[in-house]
C-alpha atoms as a PDB file:
ATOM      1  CA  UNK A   1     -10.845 -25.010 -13.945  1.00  0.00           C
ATOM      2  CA  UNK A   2      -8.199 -24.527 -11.056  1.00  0.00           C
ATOM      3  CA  UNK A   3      -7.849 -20.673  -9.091  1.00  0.00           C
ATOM      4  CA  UNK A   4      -5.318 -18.207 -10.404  1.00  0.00           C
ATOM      5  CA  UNK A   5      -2.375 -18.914  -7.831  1.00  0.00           C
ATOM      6  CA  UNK A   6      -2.108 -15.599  -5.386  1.00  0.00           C
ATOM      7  CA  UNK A   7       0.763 -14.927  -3.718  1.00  0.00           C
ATOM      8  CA  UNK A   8       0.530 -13.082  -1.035  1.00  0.00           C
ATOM      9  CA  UNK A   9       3.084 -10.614   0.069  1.00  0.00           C
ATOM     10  CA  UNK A  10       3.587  -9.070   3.765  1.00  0.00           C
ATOM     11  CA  UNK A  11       6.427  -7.192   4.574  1.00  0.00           C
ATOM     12  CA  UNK A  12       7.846  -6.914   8.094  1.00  0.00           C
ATOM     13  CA  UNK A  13       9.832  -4.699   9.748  1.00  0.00           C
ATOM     14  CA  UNK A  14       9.955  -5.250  13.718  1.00  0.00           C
ATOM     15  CA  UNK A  15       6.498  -5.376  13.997  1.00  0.00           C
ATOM     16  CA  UNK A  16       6.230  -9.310  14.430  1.00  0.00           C
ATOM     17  CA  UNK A  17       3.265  -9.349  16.907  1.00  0.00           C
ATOM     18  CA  UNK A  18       0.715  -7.792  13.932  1.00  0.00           C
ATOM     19  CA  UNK A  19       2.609  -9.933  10.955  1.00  0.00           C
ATOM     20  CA  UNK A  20       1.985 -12.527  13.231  1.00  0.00           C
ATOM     21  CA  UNK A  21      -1.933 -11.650  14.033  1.00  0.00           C
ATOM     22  CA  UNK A  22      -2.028 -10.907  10.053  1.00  0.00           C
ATOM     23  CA  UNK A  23      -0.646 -14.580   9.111  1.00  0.00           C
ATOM     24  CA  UNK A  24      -3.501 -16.614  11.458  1.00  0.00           C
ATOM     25  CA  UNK A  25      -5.733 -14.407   9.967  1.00  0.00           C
ATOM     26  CA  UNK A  26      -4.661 -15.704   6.630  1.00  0.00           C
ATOM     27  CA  UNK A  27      -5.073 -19.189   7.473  1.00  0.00           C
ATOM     28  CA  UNK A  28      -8.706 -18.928   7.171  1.00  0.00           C
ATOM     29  CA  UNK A  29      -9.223 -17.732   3.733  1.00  0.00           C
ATOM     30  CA  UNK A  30     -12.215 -19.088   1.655  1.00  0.00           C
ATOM     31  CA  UNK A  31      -9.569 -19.388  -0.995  1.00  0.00           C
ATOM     32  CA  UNK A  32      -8.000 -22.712  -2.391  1.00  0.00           C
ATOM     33  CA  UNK A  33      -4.832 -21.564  -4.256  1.00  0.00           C
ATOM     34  CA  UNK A  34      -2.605 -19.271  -2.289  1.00  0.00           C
ATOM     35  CA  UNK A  35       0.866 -19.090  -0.929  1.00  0.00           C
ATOM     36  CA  UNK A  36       2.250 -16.552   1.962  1.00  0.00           C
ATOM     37  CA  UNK A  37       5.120 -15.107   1.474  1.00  0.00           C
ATOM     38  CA  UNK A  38       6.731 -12.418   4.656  1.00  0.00           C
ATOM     39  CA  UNK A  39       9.547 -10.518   3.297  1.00  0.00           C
ATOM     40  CA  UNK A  40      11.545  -9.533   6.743  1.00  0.00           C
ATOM     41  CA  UNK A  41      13.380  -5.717   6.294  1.00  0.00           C
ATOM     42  CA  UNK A  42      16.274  -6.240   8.074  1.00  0.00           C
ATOM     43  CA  UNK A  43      14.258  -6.166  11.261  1.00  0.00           C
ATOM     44  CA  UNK A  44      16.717  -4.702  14.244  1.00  0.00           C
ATOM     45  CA  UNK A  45      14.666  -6.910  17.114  1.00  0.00           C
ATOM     46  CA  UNK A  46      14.425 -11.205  16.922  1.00  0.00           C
ATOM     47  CA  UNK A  47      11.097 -10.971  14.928  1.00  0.00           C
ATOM     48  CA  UNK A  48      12.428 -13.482  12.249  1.00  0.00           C
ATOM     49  CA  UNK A  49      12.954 -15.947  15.300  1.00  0.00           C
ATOM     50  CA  UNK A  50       9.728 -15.536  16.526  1.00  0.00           C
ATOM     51  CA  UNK A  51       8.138 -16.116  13.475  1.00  0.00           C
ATOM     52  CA  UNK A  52      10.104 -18.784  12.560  1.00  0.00           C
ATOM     53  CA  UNK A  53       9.629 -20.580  15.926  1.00  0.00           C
ATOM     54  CA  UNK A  54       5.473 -19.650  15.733  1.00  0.00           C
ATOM     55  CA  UNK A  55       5.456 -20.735  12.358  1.00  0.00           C
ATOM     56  CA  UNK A  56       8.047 -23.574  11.524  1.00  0.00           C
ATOM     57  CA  UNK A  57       6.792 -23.775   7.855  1.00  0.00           C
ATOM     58  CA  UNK A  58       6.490 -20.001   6.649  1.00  0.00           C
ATOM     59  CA  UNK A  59       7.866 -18.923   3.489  1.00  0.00           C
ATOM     60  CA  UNK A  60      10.385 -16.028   4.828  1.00  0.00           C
ATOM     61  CA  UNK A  61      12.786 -13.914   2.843  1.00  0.00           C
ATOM     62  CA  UNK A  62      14.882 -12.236   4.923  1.00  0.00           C
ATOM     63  CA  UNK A  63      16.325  -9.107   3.305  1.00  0.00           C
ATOM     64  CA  UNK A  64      19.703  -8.177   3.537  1.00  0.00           C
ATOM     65  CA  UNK A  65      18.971  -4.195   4.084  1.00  0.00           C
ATOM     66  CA  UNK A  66      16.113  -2.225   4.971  1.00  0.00           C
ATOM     67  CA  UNK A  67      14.518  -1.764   1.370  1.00  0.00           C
ATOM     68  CA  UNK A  68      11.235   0.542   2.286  1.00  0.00           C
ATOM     69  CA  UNK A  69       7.569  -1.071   1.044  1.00  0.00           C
ATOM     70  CA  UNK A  70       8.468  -0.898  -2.450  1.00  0.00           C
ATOM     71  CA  UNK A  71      12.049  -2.637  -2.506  1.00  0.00           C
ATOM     72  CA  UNK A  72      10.606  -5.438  -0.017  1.00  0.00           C
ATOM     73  CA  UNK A  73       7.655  -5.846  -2.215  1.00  0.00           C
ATOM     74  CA  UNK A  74       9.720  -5.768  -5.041  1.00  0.00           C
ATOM     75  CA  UNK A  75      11.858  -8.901  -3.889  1.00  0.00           C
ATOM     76  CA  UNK A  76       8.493 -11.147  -3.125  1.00  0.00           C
ATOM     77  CA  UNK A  77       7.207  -9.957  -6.879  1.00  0.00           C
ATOM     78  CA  UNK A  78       9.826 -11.247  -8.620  1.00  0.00           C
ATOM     79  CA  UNK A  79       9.964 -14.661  -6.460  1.00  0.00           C
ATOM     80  CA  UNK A  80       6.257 -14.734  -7.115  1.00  0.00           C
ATOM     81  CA  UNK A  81       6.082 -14.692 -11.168  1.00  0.00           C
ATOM     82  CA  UNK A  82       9.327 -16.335 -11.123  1.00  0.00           C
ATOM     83  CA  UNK A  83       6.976 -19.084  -9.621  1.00  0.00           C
ATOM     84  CA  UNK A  84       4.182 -18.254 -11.634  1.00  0.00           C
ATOM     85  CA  UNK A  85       1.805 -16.032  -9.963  1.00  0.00           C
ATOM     86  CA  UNK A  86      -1.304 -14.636 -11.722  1.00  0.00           C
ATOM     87  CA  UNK A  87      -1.666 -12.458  -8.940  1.00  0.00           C
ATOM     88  CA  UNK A  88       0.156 -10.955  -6.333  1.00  0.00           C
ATOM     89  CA  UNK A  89      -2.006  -9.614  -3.388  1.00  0.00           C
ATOM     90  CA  UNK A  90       0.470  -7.140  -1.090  1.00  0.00           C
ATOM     91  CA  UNK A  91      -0.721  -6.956   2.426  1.00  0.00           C
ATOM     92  CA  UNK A  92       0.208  -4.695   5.470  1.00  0.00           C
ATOM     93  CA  UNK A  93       0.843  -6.596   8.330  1.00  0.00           C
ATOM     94  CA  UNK A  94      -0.917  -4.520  10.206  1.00  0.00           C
ATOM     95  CA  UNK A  95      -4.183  -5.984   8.756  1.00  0.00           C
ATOM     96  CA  UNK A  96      -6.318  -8.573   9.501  1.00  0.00           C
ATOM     97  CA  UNK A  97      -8.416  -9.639   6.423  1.00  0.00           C
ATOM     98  CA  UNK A  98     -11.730 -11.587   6.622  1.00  0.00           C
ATOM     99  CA  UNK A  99     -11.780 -15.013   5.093  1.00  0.00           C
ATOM    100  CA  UNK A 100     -13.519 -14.571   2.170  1.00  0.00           C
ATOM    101  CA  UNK A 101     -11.316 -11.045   1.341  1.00  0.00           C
ATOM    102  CA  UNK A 102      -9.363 -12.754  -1.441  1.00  0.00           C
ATOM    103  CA  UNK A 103     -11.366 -14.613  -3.328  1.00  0.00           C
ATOM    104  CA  UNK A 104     -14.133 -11.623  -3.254  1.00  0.00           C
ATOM    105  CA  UNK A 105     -10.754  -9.486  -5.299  1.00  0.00           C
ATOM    106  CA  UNK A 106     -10.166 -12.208  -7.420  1.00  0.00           C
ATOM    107  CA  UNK A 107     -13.521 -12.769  -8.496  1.00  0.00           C
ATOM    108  CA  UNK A 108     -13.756  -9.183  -9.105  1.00  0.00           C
ATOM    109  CA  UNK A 109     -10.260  -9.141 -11.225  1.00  0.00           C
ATOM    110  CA  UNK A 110     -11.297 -12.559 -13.332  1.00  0.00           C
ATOM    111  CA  UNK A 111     -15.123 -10.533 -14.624  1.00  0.00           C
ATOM    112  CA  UNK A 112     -12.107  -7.771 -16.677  1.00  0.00           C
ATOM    113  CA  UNK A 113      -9.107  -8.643 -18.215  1.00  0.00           C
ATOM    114  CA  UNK A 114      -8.468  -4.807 -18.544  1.00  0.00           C
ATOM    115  CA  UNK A 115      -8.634  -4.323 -14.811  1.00  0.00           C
ATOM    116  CA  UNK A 116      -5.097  -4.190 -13.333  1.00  0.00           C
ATOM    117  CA  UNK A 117      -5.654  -4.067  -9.776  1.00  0.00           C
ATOM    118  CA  UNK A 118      -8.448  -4.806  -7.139  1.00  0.00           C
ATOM    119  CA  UNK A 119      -8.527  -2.991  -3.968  1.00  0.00           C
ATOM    120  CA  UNK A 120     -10.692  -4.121  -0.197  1.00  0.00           C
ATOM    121  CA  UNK A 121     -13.000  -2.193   1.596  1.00  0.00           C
ATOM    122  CA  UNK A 122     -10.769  -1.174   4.608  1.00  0.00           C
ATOM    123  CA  UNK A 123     -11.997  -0.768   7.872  1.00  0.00           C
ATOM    124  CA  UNK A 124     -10.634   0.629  11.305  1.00  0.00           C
ATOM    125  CA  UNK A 125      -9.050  -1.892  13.518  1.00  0.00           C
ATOM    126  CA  UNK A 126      -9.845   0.013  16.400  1.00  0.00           C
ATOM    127  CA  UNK A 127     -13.629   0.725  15.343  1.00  0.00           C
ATOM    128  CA  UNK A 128     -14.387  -2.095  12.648  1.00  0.00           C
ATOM    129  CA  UNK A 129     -17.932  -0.286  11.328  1.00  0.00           C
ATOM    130  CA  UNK A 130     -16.297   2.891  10.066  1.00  0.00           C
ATOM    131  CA  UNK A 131     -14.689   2.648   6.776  1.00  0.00           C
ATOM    132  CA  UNK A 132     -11.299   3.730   6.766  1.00  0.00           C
ATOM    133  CA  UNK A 133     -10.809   3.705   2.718  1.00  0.00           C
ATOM    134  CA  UNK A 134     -12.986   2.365  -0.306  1.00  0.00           C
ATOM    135  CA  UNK A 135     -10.206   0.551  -2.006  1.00  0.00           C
ATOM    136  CA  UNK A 136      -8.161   3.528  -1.878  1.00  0.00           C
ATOM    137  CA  UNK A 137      -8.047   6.996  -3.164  1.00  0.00           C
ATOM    138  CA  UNK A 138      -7.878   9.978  -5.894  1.00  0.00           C
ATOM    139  CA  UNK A 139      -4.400  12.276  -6.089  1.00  0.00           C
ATOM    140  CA  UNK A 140      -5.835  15.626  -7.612  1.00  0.00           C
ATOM    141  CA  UNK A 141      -2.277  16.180  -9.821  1.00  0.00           C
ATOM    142  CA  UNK A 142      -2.883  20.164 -10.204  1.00  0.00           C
ATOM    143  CA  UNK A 143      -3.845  20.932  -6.618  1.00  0.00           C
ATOM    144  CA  UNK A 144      -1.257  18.606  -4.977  1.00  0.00           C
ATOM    145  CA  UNK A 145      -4.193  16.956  -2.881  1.00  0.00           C
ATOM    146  CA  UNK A 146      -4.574  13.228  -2.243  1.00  0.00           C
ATOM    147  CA  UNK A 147      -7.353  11.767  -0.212  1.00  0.00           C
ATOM    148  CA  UNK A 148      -9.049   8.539   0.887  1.00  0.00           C
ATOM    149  CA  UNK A 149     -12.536   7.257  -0.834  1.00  0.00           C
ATOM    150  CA  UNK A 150     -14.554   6.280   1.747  1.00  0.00           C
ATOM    151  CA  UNK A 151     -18.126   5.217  -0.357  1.00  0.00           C
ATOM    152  CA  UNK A 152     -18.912   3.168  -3.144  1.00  0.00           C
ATOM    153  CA  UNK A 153     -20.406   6.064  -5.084  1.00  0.00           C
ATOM    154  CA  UNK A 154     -16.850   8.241  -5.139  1.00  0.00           C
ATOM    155  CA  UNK A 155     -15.630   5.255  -7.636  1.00  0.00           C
ATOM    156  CA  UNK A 156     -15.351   7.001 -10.567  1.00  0.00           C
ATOM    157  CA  UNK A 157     -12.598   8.914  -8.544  1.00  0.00           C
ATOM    158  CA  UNK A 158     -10.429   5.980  -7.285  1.00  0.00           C
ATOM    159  CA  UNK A 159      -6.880   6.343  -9.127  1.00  0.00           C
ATOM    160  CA  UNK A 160      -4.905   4.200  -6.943  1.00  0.00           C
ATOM    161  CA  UNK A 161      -4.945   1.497  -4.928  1.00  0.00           C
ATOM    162  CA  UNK A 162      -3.845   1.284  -1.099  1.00  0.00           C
ATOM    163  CA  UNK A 163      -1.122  -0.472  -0.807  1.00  0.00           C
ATOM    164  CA  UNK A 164      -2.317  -1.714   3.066  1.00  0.00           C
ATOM    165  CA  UNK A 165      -4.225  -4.267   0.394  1.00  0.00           C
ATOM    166  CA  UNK A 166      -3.644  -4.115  -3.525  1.00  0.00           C
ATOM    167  CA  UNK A 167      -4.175  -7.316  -5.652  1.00  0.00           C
ATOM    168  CA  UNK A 168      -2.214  -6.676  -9.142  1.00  0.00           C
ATOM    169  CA  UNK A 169      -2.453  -8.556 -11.910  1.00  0.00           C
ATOM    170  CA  UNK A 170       0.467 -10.445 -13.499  1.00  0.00           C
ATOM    171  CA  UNK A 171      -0.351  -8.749 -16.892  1.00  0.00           C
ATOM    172  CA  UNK A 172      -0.109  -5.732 -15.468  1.00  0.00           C
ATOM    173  CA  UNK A 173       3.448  -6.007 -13.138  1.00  0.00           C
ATOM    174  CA  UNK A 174       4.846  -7.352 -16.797  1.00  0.00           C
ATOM    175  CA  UNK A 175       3.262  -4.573 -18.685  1.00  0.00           C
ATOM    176  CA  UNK A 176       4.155  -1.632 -16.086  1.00  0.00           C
ATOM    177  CA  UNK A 177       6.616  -3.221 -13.840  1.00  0.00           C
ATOM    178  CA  UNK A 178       7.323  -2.951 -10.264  1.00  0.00           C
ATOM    179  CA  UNK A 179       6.751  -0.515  -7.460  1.00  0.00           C
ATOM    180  CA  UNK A 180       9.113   2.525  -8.051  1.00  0.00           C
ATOM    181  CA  UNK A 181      11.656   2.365  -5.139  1.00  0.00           C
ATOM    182  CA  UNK A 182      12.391   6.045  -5.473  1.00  0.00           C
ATOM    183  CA  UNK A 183       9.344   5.839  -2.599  1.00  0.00           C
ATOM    184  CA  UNK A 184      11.308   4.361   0.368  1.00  0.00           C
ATOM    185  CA  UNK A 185       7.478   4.609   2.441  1.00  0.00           C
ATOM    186  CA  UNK A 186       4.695   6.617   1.276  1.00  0.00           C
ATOM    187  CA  UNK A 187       3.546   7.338  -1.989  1.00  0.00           C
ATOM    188  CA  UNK A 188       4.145   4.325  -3.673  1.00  0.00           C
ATOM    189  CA  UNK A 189       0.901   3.113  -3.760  1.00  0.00           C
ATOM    190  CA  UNK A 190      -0.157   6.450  -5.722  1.00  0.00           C
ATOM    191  CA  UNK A 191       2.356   6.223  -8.102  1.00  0.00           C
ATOM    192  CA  UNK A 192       1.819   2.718  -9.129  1.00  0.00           C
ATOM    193  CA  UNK A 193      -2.065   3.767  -9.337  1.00  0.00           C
ATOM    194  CA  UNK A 194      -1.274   6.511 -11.455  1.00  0.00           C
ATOM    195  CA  UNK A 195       0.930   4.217 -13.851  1.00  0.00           C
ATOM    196  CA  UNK A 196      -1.737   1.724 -14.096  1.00  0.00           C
ATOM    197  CA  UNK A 197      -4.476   4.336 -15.664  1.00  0.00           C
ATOM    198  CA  UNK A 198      -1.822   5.464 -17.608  1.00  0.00           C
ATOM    199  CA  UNK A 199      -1.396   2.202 -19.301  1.00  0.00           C
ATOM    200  CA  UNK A 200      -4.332   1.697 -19.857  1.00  0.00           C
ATOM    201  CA  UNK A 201      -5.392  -0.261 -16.959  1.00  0.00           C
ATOM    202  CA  UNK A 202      -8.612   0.044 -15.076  1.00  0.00           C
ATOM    203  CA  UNK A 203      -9.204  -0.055 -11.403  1.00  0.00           C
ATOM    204  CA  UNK A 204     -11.414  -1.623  -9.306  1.00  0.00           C
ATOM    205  CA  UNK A 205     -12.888  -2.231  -5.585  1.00  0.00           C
ATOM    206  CA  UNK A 206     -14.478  -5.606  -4.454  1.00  0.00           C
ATOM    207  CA  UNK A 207     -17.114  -4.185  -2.223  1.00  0.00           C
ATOM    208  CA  UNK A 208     -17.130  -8.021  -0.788  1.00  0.00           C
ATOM    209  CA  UNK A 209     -13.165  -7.840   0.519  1.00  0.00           C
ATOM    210  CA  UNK A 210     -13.344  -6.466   3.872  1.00  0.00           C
ATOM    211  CA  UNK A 211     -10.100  -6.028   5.472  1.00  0.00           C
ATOM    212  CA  UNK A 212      -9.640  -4.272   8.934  1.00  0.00           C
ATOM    213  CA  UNK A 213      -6.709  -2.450   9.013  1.00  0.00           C
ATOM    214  CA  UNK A 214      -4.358  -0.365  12.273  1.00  0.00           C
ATOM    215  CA  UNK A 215      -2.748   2.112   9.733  1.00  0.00           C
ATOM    216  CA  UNK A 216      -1.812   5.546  10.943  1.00  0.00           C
ATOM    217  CA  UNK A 217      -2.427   9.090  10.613  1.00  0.00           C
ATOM    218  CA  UNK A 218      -0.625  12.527  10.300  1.00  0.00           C
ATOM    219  CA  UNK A 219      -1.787  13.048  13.815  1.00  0.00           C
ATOM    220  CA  UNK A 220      -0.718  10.332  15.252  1.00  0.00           C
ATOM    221  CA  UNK A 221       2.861   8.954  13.345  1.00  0.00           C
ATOM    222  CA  UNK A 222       6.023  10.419  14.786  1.00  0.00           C
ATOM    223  CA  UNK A 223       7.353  13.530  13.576  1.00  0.00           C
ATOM    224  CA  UNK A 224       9.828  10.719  11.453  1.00  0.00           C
ATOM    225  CA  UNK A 225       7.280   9.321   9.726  1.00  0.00           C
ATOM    226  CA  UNK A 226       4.918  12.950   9.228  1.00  0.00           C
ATOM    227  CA  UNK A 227       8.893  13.996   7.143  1.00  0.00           C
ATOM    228  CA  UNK A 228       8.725  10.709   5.351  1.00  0.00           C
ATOM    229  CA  UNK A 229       5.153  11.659   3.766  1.00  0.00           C
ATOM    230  CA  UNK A 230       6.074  14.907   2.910  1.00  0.00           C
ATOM    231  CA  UNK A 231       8.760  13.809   1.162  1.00  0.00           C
ATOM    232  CA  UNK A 232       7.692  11.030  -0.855  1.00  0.00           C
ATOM    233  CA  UNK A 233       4.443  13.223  -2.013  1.00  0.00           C
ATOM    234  CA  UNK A 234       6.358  16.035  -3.198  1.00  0.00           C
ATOM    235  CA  UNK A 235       8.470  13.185  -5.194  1.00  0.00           C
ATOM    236  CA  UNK A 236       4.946  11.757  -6.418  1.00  0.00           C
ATOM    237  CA  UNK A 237       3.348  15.079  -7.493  1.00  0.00           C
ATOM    238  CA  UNK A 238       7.121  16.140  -9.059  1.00  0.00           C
ATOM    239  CA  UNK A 239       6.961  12.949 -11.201  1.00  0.00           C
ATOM    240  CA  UNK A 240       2.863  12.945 -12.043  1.00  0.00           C
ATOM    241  CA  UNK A 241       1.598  16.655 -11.744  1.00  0.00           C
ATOM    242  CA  UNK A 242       1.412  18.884 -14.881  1.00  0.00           C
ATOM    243  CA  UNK A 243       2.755  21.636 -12.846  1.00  0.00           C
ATOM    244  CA  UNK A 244       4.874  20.530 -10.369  1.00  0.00           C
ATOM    245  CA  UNK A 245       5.605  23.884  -8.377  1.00  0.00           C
ATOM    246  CA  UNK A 246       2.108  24.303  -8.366  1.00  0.00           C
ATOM    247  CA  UNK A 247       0.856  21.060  -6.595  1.00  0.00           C
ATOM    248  CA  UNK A 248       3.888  21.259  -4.286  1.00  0.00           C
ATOM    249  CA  UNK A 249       2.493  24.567  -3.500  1.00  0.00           C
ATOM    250  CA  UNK A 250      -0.644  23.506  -3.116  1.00  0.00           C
ATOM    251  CA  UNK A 251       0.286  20.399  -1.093  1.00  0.00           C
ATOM    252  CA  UNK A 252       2.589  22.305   1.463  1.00  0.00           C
ATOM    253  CA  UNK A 253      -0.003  25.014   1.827  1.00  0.00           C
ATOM    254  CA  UNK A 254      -2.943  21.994   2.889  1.00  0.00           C
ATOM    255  CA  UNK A 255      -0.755  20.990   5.237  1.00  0.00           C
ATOM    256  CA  UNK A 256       1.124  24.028   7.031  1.00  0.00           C
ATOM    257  CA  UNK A 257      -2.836  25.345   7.820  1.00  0.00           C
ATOM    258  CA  UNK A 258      -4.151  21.850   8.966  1.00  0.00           C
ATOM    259  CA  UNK A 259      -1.227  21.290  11.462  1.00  0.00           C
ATOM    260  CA  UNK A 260      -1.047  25.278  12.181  1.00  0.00           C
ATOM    261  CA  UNK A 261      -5.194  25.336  12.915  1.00  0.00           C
ATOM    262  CA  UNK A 262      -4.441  22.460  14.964  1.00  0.00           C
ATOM    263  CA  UNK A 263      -1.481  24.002  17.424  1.00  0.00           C
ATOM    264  CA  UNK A 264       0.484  21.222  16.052  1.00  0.00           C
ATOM    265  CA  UNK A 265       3.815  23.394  14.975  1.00  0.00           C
ATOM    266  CA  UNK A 266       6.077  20.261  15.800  1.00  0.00           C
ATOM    267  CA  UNK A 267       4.601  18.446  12.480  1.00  0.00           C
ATOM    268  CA  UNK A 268       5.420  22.305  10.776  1.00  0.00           C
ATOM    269  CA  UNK A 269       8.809  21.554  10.883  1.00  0.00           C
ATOM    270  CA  UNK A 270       8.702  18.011  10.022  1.00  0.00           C
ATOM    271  CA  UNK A 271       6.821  19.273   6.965  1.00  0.00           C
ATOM    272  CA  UNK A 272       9.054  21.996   5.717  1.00  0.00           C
ATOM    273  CA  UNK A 273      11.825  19.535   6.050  1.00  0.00           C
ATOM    274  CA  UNK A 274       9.641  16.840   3.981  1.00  0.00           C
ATOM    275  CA  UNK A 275       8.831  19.637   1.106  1.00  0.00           C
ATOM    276  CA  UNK A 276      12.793  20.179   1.193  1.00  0.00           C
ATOM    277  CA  UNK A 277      14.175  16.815   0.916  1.00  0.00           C
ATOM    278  CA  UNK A 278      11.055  15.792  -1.591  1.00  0.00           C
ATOM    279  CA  UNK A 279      11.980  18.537  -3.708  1.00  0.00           C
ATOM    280  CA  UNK A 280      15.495  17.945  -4.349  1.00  0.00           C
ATOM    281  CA  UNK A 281      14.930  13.661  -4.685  1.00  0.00           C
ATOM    282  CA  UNK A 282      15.819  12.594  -8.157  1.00  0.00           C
ATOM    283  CA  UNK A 283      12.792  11.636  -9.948  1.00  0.00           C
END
């Protein structure tokens, strides 16, 4: 009996060098029956030469506009069950997965037919023994707070998926569809999680997947990106939460006295002008 067929999905914007490092990586999967897919963003810089020169043989879709994560993942779903995926496995590109990654999710996907998406065990690039995320996280709807799993034993918590790596099933992209692109960055990965339980999906971590992973932080990210995720999470908790107002609330609240007890009154601004734009999105 042949592997389900995987296609794997890595979007790039600019950031060549890592979707570079992220491609060798996956050239030494333990995995017979996958295809690579990069879906370039409209990149501003000559990283579709350079890959293209690198790798004379990659499967590249370049994009005719920026389309955020979810629009540039959207594009390589619909080539991939158009050539008949059973699963499509999106990938940051800042990531470098271990070889036997995949087929540890897919193993884990094939033992339920009810379980929609498989997450990795994430760890820090920078520090490869701490884990950065078990699979992914829980969004507490009421309270406007979302936060990263970090052990096996918070499980019963896990309601989405990162999307840094998130295996979905093809039953489940037909039966729930694609990646909202109301989420240009941020938040998408929550929302699809969210939609998945909803439908009755389950959700699930291969503790065997280890994937290292760059990501970034509130602390870090410009003050660009610390607007973007305000945004986008009011958006998700205006679409998901029972009360809206009241996990906005909530949300801005966590925030304004993290970056306040910090001194960091820069990302204050960025935020109120997140919880601003977020609120008046269409949902």
């Amino acid at each position: 009996m042949s592997a389900p067929l995987v296609y794997i999905l890595i979007v790039n914007y600019n950031a060549w060098p890592d979707t570079l490092a992220c491609l060798r990586a996956l050239e030494q999967l333990h995995y017979p029956n996958y295809r690579v897919l990069v879906l370039d963003n409209a990149s501003d810089n000559d990283a579709v030469a350079r890959l293209r020169a690198t790798l004379p043989h990659l499967e590249l879709m370049e994009l005719g506009r920026n389309l955020g994560f979810a629009g540039g993942n959207n594009a390589g779903i619909r080539r991939a069950l158009a050539e008949g995926a059973d699963y499509v496995w999106l990938l940051n590109p800042d990531t470098l997965p271990e070889a036997g990654a995949l087929a540890a999710m897919v193993e884990r996907a094939e033992q339920d037919a009810r379980i929609g998406a498989v997450g990795a065990v994430l760890h820090e690039m920078d520090n490869p023994q701490q884990v950065q995320a078990w699979g992914g996280g829980q969004v507490v709807l009421p309270w406007g707070l979302i936060r990263l799993l970090t052990h096996p034993r918070q499980a019963g918590r896990l309601n989405y998926i990162s999307g840094a790596s998130l295996l979905i099933r093809r039953a489940a992209l037909e039966g729930v569809g694609l990646l909202d692109e109301g989420f240009f960055m941020y938040g998408e990965d929550c929302d699809y999680g969210l939609r998945l339980i909803q439908a009755g999906f389950r959700l699930a971590v291969a503790e065997g997947a280890r994937v290292l992973h760059k990501g970034g932080s509130s602390w870090s990210g410009s003050l660009r990106s610390d607007e973007y995720f305000a945004t986008y999470n009011v958006r998700l908790f205006r679409k998901h939460a029972p009360w809206p107002l009241l996990a906005v609330a909530g949300y801005g609240l966590f925030w304004l006295l993290e970056y306040s007890l910090r001194g960091r009154f820069d990302k204050v601004g960025a935020l109120w002008r997140g919880l601003w734009r977020g609120w008046r999105l269409p949902v």
